[in-house]
N, C-alpha and C. Protein backbone atom coordinates (compact mmCIF):
# COMPACT_ATOMS: atom_id res chain seq x y z
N UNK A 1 22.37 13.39 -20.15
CA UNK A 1 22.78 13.90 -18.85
C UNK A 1 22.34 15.35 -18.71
N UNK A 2 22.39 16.11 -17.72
CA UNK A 2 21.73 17.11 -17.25
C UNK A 2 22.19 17.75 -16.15
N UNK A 3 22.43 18.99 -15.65
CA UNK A 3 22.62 19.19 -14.40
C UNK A 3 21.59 19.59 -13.29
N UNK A 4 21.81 20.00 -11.75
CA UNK A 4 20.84 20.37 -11.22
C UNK A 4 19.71 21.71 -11.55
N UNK A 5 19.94 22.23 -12.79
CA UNK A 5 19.55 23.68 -13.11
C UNK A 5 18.70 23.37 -13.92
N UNK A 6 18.87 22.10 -14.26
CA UNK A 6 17.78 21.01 -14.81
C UNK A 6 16.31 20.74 -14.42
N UNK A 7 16.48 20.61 -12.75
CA UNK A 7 15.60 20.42 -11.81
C UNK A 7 14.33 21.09 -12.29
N UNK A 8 13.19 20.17 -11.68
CA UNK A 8 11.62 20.55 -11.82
C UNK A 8 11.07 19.58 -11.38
N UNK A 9 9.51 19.81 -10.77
CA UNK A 9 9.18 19.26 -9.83
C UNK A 9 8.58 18.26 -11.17
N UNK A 10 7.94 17.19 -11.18
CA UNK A 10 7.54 16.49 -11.97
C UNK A 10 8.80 15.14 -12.79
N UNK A 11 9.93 16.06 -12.68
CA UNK A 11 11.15 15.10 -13.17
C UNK A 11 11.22 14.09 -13.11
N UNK A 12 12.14 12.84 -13.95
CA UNK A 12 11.88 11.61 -13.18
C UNK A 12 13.24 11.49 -13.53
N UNK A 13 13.91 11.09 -12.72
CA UNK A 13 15.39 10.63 -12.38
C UNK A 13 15.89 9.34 -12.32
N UNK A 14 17.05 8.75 -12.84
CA UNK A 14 17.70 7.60 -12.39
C UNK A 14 18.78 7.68 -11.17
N UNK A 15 18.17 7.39 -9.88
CA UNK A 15 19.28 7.85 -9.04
C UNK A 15 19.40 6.30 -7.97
N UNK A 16 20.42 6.02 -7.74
CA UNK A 16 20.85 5.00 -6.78
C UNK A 16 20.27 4.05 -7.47
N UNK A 17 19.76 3.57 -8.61
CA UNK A 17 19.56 2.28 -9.26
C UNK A 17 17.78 2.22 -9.38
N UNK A 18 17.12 3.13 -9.47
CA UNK A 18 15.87 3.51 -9.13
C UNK A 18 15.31 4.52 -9.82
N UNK A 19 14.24 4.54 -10.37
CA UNK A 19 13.51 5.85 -10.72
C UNK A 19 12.29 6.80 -9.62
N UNK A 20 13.40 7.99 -9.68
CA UNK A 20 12.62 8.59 -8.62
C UNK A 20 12.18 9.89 -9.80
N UNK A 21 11.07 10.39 -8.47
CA UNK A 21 10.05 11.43 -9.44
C UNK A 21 10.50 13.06 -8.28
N UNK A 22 10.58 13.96 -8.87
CA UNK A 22 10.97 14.83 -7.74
C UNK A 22 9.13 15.12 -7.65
N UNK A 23 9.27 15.79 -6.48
CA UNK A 23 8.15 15.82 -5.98
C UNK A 23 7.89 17.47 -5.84
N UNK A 24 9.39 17.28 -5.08
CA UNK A 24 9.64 19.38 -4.67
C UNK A 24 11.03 19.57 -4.48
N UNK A 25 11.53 21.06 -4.82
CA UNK A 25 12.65 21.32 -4.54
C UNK A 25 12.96 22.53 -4.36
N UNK A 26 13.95 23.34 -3.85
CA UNK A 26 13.75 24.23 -3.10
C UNK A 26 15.72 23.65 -3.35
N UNK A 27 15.89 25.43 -4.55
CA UNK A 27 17.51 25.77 -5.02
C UNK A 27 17.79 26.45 -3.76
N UNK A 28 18.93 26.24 -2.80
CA UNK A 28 19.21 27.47 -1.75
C UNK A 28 20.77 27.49 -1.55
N UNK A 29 21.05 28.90 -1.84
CA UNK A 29 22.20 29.66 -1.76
C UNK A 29 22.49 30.21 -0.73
N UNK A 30 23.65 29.60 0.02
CA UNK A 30 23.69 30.30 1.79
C UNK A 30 24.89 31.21 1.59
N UNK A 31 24.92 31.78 2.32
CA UNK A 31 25.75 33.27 2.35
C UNK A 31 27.24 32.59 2.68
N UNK A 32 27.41 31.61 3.00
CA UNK A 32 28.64 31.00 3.13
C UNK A 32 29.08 29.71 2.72
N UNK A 33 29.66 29.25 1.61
CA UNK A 33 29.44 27.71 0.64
C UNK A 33 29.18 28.05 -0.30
N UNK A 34 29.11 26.59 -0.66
CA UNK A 34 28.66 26.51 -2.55
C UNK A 34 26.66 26.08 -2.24
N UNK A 35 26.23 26.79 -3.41
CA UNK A 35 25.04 26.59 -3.14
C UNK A 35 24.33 25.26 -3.55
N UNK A 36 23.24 24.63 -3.59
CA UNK A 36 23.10 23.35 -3.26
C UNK A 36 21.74 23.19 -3.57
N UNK A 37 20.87 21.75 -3.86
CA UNK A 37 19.92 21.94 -4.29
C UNK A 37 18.84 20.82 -3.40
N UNK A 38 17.75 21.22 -2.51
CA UNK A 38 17.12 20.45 -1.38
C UNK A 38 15.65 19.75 -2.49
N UNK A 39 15.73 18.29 -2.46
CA UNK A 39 14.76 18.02 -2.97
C UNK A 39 14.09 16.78 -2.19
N UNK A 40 12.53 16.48 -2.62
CA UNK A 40 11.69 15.25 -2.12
C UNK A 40 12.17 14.60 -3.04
N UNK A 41 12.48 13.10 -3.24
CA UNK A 41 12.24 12.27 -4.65
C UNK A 41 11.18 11.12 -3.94
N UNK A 42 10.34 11.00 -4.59
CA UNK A 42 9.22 9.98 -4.71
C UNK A 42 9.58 8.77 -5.61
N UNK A 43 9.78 7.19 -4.65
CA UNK A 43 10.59 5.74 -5.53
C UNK A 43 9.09 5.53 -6.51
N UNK A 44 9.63 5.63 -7.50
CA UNK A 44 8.18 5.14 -8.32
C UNK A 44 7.98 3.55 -8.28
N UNK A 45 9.09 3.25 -7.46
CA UNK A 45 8.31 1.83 -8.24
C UNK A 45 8.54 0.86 -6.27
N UNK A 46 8.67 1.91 -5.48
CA UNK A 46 8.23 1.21 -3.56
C UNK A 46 6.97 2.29 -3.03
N UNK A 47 7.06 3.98 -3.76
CA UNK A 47 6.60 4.96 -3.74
C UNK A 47 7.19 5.47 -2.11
N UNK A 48 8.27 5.18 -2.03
CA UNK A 48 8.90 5.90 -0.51
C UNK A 48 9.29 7.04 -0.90
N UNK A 49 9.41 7.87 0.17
CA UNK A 49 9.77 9.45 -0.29
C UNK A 49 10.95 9.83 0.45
N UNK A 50 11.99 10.23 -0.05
CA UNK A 50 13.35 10.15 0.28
C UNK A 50 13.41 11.66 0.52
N UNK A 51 14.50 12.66 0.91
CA UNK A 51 14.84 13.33 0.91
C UNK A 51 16.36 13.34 0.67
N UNK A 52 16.74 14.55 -0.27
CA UNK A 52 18.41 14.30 -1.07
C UNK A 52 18.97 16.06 -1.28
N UNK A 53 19.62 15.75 -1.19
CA UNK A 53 20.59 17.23 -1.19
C UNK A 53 21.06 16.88 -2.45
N UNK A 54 21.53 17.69 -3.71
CA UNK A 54 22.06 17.52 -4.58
C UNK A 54 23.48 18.98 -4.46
N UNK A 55 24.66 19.16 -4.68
CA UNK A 55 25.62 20.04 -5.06
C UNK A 55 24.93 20.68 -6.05
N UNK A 56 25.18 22.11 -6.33
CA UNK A 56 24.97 22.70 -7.73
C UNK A 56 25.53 22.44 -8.57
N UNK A 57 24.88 22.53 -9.79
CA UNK A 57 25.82 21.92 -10.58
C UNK A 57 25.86 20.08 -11.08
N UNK A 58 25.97 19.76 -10.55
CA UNK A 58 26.15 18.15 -10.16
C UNK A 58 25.11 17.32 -10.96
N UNK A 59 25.72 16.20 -11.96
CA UNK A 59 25.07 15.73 -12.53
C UNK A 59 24.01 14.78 -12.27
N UNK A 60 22.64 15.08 -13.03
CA UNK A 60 21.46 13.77 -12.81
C UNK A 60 21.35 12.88 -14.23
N UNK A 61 20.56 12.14 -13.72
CA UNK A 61 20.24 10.85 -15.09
C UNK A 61 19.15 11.26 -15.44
N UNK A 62 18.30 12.35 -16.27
CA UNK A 62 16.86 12.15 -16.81
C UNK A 62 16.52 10.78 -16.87
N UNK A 63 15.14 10.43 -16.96
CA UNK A 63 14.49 9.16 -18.13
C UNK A 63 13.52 10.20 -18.97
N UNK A 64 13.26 9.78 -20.00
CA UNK A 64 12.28 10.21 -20.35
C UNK A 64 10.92 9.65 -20.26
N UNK A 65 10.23 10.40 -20.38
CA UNK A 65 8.99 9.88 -19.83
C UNK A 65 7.26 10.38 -20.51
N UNK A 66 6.49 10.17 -20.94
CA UNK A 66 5.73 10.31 -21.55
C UNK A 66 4.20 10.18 -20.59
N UNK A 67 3.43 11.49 -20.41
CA UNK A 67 2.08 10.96 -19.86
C UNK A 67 1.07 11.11 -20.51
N UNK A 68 0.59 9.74 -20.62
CA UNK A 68 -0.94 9.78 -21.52
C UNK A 68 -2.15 9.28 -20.51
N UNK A 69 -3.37 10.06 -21.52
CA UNK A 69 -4.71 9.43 -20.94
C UNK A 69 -4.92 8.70 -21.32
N UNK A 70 -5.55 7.89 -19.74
CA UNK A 70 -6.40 6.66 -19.91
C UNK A 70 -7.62 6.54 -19.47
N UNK A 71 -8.64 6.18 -19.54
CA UNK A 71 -9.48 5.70 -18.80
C UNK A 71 -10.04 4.56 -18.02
N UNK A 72 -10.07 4.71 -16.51
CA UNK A 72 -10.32 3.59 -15.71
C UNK A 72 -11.49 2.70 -16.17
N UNK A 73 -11.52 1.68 -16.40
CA UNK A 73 -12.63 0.86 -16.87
C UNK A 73 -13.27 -0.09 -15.87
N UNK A 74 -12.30 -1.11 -14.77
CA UNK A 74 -12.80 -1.82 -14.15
C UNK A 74 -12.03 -2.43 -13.44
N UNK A 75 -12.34 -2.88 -11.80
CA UNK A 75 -10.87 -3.50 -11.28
C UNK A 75 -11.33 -5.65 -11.43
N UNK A 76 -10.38 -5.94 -11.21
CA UNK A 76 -10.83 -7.47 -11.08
C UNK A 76 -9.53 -8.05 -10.62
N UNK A 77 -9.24 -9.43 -10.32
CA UNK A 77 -8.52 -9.62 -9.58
C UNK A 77 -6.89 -10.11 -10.27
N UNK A 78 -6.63 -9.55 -11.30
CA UNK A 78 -5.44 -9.11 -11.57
C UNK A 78 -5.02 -7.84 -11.37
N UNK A 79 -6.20 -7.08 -11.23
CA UNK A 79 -5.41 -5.12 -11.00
C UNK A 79 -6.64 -4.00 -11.64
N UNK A 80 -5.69 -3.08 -11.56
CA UNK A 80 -7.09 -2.40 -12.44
C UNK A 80 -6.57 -1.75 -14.01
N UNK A 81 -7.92 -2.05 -14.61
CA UNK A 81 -8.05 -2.44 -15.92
C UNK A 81 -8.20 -0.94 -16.36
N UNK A 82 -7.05 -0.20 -17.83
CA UNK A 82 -7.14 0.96 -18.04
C UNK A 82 -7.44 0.49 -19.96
N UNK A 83 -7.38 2.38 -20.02
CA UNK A 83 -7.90 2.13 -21.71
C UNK A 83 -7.76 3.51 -22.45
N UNK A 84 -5.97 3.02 -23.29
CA UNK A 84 -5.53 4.50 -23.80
C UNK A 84 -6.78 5.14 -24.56
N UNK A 85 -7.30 6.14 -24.46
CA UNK A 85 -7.53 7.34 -25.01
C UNK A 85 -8.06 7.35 -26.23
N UNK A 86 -6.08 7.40 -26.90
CA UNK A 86 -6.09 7.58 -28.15
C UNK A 86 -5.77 6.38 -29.43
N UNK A 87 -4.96 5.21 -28.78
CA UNK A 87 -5.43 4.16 -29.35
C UNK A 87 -6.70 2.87 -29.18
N UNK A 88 -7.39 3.02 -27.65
CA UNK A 88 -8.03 2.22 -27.23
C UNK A 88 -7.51 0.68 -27.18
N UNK A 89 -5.67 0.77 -26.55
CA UNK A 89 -4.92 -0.52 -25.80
C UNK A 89 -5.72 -0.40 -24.78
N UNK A 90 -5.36 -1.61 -23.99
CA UNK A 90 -5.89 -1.79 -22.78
C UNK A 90 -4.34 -2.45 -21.76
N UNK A 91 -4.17 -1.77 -20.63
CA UNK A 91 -3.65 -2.20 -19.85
C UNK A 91 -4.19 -2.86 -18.45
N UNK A 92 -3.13 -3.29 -17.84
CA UNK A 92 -3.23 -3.84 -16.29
C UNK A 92 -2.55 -2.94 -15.30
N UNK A 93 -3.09 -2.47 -14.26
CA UNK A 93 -1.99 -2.33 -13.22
C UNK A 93 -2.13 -2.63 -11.78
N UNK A 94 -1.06 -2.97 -11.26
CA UNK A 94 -0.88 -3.05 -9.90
C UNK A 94 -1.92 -1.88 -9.02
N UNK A 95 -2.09 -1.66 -7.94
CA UNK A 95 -2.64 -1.03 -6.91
C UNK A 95 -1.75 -0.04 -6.64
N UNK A 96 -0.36 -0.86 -6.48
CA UNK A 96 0.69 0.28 -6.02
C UNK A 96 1.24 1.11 -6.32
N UNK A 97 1.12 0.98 -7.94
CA UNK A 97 1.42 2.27 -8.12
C UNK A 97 0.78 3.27 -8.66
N UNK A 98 -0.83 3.16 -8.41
CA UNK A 98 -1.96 4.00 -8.29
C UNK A 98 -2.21 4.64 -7.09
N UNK A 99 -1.62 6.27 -7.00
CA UNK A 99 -2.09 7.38 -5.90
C UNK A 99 -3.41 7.22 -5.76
N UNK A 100 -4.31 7.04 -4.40
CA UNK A 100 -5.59 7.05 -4.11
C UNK A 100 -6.58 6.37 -5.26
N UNK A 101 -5.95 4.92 -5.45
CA UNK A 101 -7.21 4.11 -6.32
C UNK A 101 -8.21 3.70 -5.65
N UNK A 102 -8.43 3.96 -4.50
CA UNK A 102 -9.99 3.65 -3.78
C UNK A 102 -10.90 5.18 -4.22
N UNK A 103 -10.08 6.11 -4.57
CA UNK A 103 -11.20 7.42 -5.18
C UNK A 103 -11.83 7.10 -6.34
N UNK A 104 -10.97 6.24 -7.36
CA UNK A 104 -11.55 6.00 -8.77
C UNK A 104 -12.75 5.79 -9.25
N UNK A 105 -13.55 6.05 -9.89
CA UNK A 105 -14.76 5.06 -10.05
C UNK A 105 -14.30 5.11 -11.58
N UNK A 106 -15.55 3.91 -12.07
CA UNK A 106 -15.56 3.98 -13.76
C UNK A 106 -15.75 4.60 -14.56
N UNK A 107 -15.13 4.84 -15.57
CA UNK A 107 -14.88 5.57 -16.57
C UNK A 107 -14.20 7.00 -16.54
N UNK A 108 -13.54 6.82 -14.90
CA UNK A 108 -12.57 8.24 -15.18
C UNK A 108 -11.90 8.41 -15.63
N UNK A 109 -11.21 9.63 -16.15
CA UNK A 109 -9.80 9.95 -16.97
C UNK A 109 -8.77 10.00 -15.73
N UNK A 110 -7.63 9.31 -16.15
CA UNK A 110 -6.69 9.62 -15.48
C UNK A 110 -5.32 9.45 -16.35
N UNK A 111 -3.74 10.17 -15.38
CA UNK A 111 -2.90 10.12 -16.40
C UNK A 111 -2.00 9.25 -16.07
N UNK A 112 -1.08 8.74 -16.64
CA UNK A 112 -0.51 7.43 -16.44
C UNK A 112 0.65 7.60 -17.26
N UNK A 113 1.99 8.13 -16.29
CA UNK A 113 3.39 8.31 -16.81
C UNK A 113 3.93 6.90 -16.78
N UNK A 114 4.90 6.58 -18.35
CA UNK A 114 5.05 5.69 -18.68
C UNK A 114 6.52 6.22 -19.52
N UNK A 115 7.59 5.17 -19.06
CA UNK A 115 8.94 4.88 -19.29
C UNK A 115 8.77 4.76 -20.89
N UNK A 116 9.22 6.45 -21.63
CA UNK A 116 9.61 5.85 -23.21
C UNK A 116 10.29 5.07 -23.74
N UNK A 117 11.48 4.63 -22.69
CA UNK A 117 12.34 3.67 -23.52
C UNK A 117 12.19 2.29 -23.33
N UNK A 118 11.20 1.95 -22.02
CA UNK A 118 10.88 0.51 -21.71
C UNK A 118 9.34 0.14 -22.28
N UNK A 119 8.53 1.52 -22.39
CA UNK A 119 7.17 1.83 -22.78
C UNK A 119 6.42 1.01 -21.25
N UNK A 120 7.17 1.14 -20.30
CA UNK A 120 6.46 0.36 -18.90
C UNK A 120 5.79 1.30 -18.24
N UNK A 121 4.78 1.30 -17.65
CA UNK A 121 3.84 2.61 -16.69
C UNK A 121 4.32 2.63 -15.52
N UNK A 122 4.77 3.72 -15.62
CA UNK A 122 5.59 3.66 -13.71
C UNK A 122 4.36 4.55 -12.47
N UNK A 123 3.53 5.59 -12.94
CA UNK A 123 2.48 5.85 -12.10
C UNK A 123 1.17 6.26 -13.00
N UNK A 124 0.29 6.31 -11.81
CA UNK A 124 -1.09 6.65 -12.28
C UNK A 124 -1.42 7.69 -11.11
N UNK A 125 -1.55 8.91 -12.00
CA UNK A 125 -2.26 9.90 -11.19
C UNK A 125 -3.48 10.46 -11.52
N UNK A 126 -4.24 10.50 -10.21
CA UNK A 126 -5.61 11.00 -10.44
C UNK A 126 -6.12 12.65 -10.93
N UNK A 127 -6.92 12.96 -11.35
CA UNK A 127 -7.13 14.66 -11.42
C UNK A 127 -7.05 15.02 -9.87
N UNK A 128 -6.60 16.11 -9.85
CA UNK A 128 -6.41 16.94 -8.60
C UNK A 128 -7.84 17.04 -8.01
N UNK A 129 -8.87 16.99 -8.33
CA UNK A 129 -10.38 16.87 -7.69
C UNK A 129 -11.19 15.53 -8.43
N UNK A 130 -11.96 14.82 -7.86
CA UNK A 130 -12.98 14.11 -8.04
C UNK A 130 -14.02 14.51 -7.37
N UNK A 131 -15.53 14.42 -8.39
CA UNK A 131 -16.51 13.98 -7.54
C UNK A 131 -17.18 13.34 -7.17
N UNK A 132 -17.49 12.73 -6.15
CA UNK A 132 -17.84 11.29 -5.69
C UNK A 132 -19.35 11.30 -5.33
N UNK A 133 -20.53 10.52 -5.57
CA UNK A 133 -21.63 10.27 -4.44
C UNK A 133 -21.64 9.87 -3.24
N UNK A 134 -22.35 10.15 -1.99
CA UNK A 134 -21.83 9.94 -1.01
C UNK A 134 -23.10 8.36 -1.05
N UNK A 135 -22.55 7.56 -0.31
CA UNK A 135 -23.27 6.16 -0.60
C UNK A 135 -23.94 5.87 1.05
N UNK A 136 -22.97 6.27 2.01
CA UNK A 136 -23.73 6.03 3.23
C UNK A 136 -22.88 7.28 4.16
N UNK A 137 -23.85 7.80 5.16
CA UNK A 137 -22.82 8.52 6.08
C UNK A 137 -24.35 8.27 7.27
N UNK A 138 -23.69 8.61 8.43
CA UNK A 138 -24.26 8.65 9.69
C UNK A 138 -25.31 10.02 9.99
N UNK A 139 -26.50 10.18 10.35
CA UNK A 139 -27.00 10.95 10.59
C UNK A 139 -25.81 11.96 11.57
N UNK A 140 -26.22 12.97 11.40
CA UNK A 140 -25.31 14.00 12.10
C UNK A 140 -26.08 14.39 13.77
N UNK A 141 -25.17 14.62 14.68
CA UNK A 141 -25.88 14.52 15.81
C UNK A 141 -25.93 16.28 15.87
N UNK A 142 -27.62 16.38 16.56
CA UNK A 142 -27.79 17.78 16.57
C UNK A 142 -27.21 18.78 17.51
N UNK A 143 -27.24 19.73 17.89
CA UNK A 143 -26.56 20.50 18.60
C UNK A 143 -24.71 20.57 18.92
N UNK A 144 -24.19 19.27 17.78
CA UNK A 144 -22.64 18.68 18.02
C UNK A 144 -22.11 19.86 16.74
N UNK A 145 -22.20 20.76 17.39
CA UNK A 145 -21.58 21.93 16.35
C UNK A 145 -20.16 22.89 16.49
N UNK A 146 -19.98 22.47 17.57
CA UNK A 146 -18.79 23.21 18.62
C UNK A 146 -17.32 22.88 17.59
N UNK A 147 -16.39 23.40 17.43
CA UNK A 147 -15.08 23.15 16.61
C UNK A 147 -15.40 22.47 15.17
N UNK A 148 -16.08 22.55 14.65
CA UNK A 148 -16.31 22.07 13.34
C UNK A 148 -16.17 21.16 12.90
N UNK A 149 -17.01 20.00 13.88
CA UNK A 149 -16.92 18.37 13.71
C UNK A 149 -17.10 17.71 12.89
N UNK A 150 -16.98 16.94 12.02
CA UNK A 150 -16.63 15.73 11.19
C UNK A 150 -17.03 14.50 11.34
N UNK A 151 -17.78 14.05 10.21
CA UNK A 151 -17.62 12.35 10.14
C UNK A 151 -17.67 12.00 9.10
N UNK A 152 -17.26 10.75 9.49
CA UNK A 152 -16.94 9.36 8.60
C UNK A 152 -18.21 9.07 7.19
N UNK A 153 -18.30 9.07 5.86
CA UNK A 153 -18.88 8.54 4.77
C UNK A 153 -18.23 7.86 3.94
N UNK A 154 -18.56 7.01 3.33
CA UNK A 154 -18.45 6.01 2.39
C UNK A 154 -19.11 6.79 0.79
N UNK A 155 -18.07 6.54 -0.04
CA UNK A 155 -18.30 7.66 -1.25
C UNK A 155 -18.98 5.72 -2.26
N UNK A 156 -19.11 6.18 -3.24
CA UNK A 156 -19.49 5.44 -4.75
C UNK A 156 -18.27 4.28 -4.69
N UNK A 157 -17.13 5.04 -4.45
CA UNK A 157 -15.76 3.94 -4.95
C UNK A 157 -15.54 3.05 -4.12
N UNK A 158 -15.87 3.65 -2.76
CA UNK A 158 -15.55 2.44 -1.68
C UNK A 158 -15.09 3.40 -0.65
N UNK A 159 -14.03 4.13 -1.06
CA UNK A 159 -13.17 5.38 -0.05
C UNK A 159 -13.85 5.72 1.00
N UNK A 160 -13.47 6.09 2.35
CA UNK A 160 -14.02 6.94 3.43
C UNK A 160 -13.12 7.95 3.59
N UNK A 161 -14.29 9.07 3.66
CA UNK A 161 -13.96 10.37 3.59
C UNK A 161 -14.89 11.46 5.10
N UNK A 162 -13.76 11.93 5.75
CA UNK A 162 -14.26 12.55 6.56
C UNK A 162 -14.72 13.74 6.07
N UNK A 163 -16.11 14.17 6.28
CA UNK A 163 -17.06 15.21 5.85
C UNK A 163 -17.81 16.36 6.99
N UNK A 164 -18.07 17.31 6.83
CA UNK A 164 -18.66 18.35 7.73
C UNK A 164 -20.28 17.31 8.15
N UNK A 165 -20.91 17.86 9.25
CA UNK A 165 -21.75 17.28 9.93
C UNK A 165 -23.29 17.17 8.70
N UNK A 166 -23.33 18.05 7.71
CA UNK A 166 -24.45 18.28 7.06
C UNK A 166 -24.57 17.41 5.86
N UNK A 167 -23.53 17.14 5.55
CA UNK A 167 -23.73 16.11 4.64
C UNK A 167 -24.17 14.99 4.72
N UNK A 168 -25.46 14.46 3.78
CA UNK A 168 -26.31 13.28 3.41
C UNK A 168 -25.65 12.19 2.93
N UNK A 169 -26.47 11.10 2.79
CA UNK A 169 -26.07 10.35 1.40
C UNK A 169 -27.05 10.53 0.45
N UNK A 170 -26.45 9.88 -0.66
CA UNK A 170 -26.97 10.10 -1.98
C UNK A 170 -26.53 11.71 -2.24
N UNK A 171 -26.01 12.84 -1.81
CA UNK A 171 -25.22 14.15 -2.24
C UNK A 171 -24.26 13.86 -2.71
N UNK A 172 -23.83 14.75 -3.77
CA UNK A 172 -22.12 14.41 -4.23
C UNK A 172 -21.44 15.61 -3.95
N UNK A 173 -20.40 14.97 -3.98
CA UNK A 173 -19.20 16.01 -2.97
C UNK A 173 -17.82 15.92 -4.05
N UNK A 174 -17.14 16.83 -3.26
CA UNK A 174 -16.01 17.09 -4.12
C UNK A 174 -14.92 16.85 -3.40
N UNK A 175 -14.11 15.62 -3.79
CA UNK A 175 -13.11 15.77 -2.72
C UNK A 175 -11.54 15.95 -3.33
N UNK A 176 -10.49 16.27 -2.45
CA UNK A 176 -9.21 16.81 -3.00
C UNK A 176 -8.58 15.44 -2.93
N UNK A 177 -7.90 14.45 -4.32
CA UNK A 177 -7.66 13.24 -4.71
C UNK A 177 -5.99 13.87 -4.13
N UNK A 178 -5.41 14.67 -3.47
CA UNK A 178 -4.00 14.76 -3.12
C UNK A 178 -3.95 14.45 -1.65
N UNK A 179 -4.67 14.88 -0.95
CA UNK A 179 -4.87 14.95 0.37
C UNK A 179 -6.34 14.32 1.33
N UNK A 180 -6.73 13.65 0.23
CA UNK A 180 -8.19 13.49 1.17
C UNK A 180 -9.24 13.60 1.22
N UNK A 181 -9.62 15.23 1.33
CA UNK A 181 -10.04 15.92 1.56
C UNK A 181 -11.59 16.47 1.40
N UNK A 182 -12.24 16.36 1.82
CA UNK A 182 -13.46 17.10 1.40
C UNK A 182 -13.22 18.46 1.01
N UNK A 183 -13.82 19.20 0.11
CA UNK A 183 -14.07 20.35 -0.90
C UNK A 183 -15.06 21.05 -0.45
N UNK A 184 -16.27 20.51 -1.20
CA UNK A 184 -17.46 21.30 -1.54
C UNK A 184 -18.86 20.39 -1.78
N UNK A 185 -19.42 20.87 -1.83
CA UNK A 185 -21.24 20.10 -2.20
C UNK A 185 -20.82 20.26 -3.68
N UNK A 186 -21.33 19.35 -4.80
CA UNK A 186 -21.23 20.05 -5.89
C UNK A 186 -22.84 19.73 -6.65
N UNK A 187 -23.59 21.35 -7.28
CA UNK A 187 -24.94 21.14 -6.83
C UNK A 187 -25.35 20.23 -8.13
């Protein structure tokens, strides 16, 4: 057991019959009351994102939890196929509870938090950047330069990613695996 002073973003909690992951939290002390603790929890295992007030003070359930590397090897039609690291097991997983598995391609590293006491994988998270080849995008229309327009490409993995007007295919790009995002050219 643990109290809220406990708190950190990464945590993984047993709360309402569920393991949630805090996401963010934000301790706030108001000039009038007991102070109180505002957090996201992320369901690891529907991935809905709740919002929860906790009392100060006030007890949580840790799990413990362990994240190791794996590497993505291949999807097929049970899930996609991983491969610890450091013993070279091989697992299965669902889709769902892989953040942005259309960014993946083969043989990336990724990390994969897993329940010590059930040894079950509750998520797979990607590195905070990938870089992808771009596989097809639309010629860019000339003089369409006004507000800093965007289109639609198709990366290596499958993903579509909205990109600045100059980008080719066959270029690789850098995109942000949290949000989306296009980055950078990477040369």
């Amino acid at each position: 057991m643990a109290t809220t002073a406990d708190i950190r973003n990464g945590l993984v909690l047993d709360y309402n019959n569920d393991l949630f992951q805090i996401t963010e939290f934000q301790h706030v002390k108001p000039g009038k009351g007991a102070a109180f603790v505002r957090t996201k929890l992320k369901s690891l295992t529907t991935g809905r994102v709740i919002d929860n007030t906790f009392n100060s003070g006030a007890t949580i359930f840790p799990v413990r939890v362990e994240r190791r590397k794996f590497q993505y090897l291949y999807k097929d039609e049970a899930g996609f196929n991983f491969m610890d690291q450091e013993t070279f097991d091989q697992i299965n997983l669902d889709e769902k509870i892989i953040d942005g598995a259309d960014l993946m391609k083969e043989g990336q590293e990724v990390e994969i938090l897993i329940n010590a006491e059930s040894d079950t994988p509750l998520s797979c998270e990607l590195p905070p950047f990938v870089e992808l080849e771009v596989t097809y995008a639309e010629p860019g229309i000339k003089g369409d330069t006004a507000n800093s327009p965007k289109k639609r490409v198709e990366v290596e993995s499958g993903a579509k990613i909205m990109v600045p007007l100059f980008i080719e295919s066959g270029e690789k790009i850098k995109v942000d695996t949290r949000t989306r995002d296009y980055v950078e050219r990477v040369k």
